[in-house]
Structures are given as C-alpha cells and as structure tokens.
N, C-alpha and C. Protein backbone atom coordinates (compact mmCIF):
# COMPACT_ATOMS: atom_id res chain seq x y z
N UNK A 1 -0.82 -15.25 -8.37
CA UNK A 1 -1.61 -14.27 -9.06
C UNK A 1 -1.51 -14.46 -10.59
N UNK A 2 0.21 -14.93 -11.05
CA UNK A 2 -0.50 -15.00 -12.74
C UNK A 2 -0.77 -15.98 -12.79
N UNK A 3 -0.87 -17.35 -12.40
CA UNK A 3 -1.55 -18.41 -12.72
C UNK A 3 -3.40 -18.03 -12.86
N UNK A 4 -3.85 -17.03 -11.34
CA UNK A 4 -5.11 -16.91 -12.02
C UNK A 4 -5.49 -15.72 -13.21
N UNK A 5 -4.62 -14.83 -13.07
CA UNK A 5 -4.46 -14.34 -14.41
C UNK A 5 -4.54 -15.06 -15.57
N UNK A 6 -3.73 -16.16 -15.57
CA UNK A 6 -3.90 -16.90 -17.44
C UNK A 6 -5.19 -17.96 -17.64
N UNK A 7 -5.73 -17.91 -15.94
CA UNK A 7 -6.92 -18.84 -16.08
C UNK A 7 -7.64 -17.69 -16.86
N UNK A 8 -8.18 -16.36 -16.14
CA UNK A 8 -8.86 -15.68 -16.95
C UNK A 8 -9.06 -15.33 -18.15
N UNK A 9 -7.55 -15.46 -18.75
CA UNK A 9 -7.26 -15.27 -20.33
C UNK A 9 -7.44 -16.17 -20.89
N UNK A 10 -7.35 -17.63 -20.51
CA UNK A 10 -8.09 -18.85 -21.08
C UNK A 10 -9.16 -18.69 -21.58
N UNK A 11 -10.12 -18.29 -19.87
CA UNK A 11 -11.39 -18.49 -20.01
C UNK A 11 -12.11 -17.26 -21.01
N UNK A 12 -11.70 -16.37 -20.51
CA UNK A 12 -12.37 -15.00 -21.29
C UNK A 12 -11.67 -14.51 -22.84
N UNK A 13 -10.62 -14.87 -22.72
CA UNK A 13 -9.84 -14.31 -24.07
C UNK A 13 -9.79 -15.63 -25.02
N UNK A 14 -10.26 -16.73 -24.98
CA UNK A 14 -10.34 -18.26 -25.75
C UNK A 14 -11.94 -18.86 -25.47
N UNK A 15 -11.94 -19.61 -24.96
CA UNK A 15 -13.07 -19.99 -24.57
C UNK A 15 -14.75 -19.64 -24.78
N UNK A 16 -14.75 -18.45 -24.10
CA UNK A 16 -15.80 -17.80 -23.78
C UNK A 16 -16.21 -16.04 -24.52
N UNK A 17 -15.26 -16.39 -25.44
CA UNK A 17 -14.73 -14.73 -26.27
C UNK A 17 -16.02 -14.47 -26.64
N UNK A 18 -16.38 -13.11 -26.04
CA UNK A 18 -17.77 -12.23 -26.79
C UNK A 18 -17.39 -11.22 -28.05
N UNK A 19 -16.29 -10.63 -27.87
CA UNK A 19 -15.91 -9.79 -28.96
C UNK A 19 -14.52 -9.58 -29.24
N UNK A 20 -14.09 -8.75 -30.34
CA UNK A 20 -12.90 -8.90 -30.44
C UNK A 20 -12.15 -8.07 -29.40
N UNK A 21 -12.76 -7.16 -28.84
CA UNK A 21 -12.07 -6.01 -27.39
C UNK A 21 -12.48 -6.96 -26.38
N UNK A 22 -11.82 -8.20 -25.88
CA UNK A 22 -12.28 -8.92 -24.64
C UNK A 22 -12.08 -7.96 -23.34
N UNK A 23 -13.03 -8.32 -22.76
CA UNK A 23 -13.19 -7.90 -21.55
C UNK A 23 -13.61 -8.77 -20.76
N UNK A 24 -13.37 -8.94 -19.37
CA UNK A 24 -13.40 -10.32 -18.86
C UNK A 24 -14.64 -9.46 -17.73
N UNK A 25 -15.54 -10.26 -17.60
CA UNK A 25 -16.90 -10.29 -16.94
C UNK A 25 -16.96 -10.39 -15.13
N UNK A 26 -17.43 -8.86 -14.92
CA UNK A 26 -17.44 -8.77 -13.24
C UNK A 26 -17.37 -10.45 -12.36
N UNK A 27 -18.07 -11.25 -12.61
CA UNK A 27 -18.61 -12.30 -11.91
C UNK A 27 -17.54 -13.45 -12.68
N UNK A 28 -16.72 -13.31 -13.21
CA UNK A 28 -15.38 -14.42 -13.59
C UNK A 28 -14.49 -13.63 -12.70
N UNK A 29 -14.72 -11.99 -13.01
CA UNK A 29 -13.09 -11.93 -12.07
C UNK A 29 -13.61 -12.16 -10.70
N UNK A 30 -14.50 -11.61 -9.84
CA UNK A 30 -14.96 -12.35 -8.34
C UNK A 30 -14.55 -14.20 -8.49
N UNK A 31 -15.05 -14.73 -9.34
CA UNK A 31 -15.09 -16.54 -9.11
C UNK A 31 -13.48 -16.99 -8.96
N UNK A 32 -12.53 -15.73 -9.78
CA UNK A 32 -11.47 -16.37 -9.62
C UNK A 32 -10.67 -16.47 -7.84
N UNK A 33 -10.94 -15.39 -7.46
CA UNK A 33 -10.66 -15.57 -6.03
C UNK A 33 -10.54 -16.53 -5.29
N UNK A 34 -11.47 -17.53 -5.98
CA UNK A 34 -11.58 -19.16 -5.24
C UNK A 34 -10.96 -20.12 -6.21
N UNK A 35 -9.77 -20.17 -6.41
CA UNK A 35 -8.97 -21.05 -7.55
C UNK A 35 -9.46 -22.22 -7.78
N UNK A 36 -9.95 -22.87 -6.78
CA UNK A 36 -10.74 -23.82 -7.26
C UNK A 36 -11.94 -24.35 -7.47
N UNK A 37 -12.52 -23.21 -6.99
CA UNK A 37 -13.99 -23.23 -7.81
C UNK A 37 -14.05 -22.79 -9.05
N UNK A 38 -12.86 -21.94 -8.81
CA UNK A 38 -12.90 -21.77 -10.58
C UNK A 38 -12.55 -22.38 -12.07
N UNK A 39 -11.57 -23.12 -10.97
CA UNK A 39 -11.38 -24.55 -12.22
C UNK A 39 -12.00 -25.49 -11.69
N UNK A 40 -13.04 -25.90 -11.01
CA UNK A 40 -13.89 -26.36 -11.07
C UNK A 40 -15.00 -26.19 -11.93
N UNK A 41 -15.64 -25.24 -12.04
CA UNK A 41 -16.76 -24.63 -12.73
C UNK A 41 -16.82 -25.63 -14.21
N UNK A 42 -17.78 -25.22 -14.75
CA UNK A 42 -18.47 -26.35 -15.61
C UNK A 42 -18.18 -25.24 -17.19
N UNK A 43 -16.49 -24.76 -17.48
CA UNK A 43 -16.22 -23.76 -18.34
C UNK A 43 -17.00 -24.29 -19.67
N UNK A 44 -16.71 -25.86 -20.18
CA UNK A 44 -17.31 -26.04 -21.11
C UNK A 44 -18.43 -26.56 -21.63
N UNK A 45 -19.46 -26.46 -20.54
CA UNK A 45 -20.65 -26.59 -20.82
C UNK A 45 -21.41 -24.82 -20.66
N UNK A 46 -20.44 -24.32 -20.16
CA UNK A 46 -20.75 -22.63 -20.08
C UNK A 46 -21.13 -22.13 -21.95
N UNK A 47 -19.38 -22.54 -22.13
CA UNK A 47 -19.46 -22.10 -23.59
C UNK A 47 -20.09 -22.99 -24.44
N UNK A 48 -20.17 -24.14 -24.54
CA UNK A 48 -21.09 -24.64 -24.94
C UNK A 48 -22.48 -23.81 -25.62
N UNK A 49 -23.36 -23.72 -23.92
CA UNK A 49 -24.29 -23.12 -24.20
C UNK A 49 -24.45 -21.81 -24.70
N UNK A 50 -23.13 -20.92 -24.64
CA UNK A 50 -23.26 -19.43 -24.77
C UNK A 50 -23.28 -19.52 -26.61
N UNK A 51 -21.96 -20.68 -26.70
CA UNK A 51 -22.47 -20.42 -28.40
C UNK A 51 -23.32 -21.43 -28.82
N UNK A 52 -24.61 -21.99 -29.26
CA UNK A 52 -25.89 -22.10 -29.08
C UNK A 52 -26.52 -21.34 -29.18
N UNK A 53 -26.67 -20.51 -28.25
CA UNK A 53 -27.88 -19.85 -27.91
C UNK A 53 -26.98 -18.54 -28.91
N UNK A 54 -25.90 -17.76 -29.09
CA UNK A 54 -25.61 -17.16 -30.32
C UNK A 54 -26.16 -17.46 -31.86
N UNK A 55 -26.23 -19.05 -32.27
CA UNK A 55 -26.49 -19.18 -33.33
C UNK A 55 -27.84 -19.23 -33.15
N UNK A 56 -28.70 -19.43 -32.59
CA UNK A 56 -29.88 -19.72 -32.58
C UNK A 56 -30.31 -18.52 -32.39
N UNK A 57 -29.84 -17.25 -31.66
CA UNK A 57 -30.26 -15.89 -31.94
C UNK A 57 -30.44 -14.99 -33.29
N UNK A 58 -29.68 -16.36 -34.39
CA UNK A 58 -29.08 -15.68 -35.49
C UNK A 58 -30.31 -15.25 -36.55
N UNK A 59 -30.53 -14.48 -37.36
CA UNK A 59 -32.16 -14.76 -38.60
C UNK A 59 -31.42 -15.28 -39.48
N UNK A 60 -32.11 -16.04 -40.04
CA UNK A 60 -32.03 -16.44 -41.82
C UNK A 60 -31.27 -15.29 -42.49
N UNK A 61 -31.29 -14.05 -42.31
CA UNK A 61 -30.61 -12.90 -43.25
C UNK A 61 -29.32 -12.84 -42.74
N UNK A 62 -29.00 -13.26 -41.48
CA UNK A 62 -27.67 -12.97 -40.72
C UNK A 62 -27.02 -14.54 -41.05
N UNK A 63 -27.45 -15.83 -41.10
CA UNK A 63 -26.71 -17.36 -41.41
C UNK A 63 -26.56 -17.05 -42.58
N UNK A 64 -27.39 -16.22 -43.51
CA UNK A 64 -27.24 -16.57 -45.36
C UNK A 64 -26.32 -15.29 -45.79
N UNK A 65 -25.74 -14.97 -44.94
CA UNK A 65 -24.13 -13.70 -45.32
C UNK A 65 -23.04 -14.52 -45.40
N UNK A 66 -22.36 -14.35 -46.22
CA UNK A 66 -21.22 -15.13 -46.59
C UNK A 66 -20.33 -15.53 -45.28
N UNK A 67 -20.12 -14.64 -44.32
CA UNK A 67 -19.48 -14.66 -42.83
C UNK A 67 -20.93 -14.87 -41.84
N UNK A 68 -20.78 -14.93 -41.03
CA UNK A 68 -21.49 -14.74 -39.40
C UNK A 68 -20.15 -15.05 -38.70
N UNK A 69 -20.55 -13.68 -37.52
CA UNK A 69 -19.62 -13.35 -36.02
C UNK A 69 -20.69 -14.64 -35.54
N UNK A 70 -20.21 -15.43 -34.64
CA UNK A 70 -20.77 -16.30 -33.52
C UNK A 70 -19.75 -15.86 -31.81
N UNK A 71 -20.64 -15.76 -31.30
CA UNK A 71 -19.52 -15.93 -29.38
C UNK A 71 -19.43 -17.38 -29.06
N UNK A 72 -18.78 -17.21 -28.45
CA UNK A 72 -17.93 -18.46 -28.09
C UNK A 72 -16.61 -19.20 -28.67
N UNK A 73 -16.87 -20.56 -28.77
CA UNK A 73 -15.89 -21.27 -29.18
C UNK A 73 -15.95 -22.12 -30.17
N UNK A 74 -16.63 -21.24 -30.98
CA UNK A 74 -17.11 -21.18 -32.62
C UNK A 74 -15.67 -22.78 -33.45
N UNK A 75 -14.53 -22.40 -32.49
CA UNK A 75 -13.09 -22.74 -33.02
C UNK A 75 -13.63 -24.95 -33.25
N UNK A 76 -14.27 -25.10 -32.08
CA UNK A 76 -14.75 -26.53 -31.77
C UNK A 76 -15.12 -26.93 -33.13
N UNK A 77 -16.88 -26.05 -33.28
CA UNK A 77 -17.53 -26.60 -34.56
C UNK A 77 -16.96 -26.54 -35.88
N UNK A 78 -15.59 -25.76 -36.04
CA UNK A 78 -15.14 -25.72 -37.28
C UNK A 78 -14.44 -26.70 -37.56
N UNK A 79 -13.80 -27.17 -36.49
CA UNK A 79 -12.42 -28.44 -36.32
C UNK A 79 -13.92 -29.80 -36.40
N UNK A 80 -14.83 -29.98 -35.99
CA UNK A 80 -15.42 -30.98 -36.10
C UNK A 80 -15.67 -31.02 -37.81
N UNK A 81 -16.40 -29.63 -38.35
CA UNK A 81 -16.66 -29.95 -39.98
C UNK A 81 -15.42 -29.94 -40.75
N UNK A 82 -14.15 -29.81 -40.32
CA UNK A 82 -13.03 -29.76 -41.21
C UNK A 82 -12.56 -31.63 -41.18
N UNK A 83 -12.89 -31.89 -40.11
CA UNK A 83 -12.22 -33.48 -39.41
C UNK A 83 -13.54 -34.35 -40.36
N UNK A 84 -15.10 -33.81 -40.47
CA UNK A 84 -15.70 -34.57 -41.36
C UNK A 84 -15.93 -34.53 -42.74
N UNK A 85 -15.64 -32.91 -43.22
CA UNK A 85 -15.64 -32.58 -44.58
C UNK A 85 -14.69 -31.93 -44.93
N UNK A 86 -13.11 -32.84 -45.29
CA UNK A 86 -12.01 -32.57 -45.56
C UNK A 86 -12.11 -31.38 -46.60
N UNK A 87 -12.98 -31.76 -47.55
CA UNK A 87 -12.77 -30.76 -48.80
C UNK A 87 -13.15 -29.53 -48.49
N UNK A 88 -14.20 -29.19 -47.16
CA UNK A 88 -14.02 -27.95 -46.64
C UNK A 88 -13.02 -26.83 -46.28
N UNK A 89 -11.59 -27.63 -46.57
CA UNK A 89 -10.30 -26.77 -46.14
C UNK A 89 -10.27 -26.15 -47.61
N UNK A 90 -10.45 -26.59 -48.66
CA UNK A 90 -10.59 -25.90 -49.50
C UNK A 90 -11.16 -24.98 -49.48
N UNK A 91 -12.33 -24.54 -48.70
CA UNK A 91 -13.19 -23.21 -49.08
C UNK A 91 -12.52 -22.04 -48.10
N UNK A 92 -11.25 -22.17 -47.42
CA UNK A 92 -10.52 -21.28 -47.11
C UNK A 92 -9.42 -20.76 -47.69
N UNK A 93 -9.40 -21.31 -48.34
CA UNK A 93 -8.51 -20.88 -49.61
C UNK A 93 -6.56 -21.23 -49.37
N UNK A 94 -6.78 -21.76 -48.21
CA UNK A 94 -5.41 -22.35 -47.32
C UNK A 94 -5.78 -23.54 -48.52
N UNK A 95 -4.10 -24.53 -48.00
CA UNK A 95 -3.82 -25.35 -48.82
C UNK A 95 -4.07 -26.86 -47.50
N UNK A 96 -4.12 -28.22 -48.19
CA UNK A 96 -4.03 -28.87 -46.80
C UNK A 96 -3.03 -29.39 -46.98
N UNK A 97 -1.89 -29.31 -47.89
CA UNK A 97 -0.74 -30.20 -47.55
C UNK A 97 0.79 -29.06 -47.14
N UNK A 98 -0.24 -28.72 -45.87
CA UNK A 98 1.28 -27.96 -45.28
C UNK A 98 2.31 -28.38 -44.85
N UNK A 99 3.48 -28.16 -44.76
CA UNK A 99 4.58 -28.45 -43.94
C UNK A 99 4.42 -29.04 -42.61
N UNK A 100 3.56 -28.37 -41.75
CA UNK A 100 3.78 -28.32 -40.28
C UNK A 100 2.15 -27.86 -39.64
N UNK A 101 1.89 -28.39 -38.69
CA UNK A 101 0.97 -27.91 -38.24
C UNK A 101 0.57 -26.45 -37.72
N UNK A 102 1.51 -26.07 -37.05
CA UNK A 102 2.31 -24.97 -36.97
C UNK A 102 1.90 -23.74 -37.54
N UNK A 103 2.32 -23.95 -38.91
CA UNK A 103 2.14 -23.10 -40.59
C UNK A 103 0.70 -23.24 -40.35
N UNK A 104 -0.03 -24.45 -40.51
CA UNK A 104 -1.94 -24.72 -41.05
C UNK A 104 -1.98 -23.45 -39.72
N UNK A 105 -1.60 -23.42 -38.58
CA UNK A 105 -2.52 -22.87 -37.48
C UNK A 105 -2.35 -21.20 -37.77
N UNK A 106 -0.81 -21.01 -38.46
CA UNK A 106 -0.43 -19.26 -38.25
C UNK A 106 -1.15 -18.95 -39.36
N UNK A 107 -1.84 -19.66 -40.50
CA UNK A 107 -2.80 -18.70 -41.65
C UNK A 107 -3.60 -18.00 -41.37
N UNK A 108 -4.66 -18.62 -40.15
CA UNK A 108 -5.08 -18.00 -40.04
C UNK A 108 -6.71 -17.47 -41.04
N UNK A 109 -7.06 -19.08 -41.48
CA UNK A 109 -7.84 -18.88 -42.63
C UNK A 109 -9.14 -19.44 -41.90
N UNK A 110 -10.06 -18.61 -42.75
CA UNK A 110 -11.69 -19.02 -42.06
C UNK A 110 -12.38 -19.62 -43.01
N UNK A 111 -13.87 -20.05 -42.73
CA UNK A 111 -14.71 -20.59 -43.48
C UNK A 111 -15.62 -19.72 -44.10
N UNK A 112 -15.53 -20.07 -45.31
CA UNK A 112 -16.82 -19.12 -46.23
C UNK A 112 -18.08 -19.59 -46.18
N UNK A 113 -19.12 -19.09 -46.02
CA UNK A 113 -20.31 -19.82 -45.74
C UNK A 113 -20.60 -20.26 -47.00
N UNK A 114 -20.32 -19.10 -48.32
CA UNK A 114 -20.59 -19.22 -49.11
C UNK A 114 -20.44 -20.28 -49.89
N UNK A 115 -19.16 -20.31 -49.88
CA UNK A 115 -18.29 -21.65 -50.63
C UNK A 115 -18.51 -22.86 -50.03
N UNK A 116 -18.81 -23.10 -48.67
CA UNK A 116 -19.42 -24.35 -48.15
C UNK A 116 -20.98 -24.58 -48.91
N UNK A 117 -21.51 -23.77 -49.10
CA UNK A 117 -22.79 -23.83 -49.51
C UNK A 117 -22.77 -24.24 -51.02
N UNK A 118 -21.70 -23.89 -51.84
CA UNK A 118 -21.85 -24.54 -53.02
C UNK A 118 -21.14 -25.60 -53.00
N UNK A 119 -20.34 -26.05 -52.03
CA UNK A 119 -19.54 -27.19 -51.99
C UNK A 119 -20.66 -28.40 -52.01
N UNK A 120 -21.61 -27.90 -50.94
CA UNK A 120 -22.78 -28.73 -50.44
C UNK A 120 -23.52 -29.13 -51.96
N UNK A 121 -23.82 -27.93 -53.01
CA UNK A 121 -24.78 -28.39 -53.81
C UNK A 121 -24.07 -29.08 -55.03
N UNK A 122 -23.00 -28.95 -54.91
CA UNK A 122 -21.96 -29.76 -56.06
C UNK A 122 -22.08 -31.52 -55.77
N UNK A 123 -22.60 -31.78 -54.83
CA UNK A 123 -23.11 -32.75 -54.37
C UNK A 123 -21.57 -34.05 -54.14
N UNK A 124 -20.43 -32.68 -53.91
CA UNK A 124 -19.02 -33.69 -53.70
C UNK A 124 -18.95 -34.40 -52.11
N UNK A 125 -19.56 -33.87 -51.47
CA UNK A 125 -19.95 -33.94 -49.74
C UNK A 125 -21.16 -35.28 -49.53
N UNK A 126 -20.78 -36.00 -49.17
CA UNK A 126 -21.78 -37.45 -48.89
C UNK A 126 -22.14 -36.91 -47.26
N UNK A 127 -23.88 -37.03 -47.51
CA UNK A 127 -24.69 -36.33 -46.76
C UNK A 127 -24.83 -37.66 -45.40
C-alpha cells in the first residue's frame, strides 16, 4: 500500500501538479489499484501534454507578467533553458558557483520572465 501511495505522490504531487493544494484525481486513485498498469501508463507523455496545452491556454497579457503559474512539469523546460542559456541562472538572482548541488536545489529560486526578456534583448544570448 505505501509503495502505491508514493506512486501517487510522484505522479500527482511532482509530475502532474495542477495547484499548489494537490489533490490527486478520482481516475489516478482507481488506476492505481492495478500497479501495473499504473506504472505502465504513458505518465510522461500525460504531462507532457497537460503542460502544453497550459501554455498554449495562456493570452499574451498572462506570458507578458513578469511570473506565469503553468501545470505540470514546468521543472523539465526550465532545466532545458538553464542547460542552454547558462546566463539565465542569473535572472534568479541565485548564484551558479555553489558549493553543492544540494544548496543550488534548497534555494529554491525561479525564473523572471522579465529579466529573461531583457537578457534576450541585451543581445548576450546567441539565438
């Protein structure tokens, strides 16, 4: 039972997070019953698509706020633009020559849309 317990908290409390009060979704807790259909299931093409179709719900007035909330696993696309536009760790105001990985993960620091956006027009970012 807690093994499928921490699947759920994977899936619903990481993964697939809709808000910050997670609540895990009638039709995940039924799927877990079958342990291995449930780690079977296709989790990351789930979230995948769930955040997608979040940003693409988004207007022009809601992307051009210094923040946007996104669902999902928002965590992916940030680690891809940090891994291609190093100087983006700068616009969190974290440092990148931490001690430990450890430390970088407990800050706890996000991305400014804002500050990416002038990072972009400072033209230090090779397009």
């Amino acid at each position: 039972m807690k093994v499928k317990y921490a699947c759920l908290l994977i899936v619903d409390g990481l993964l697939c997070r809709k808000s910050a009060g997670m609540k895990i979704p009638k039709d995940h807790a039924e799927m877990i019953r079958d342990l291995d259909y449930f780690l079977s299931f296709p989790w990351g093409r789930h979230c995948f698509e769930m955040t997608v179709q979040c940003i693409k719900s988004c207007t022009i007035t809601q992307l051009a706020q210094p923040t946007v909330a996104v669902q999902g696993f928002i965590h992916v696309v940030q680690l891809v633009l940090l891994e291609t536009v190093p100087a983006a760790l700068m616009t969190t105001g974290g440092e990148s020559g931490s001690e430990s990985e450890e430390e970088e993960c407990a800050t706890g620091n996000t991305l400014k849309l804002d500050k990416l956006w002038d990072l972009d027009s400072s033209g230090q970012v090779k397009h």
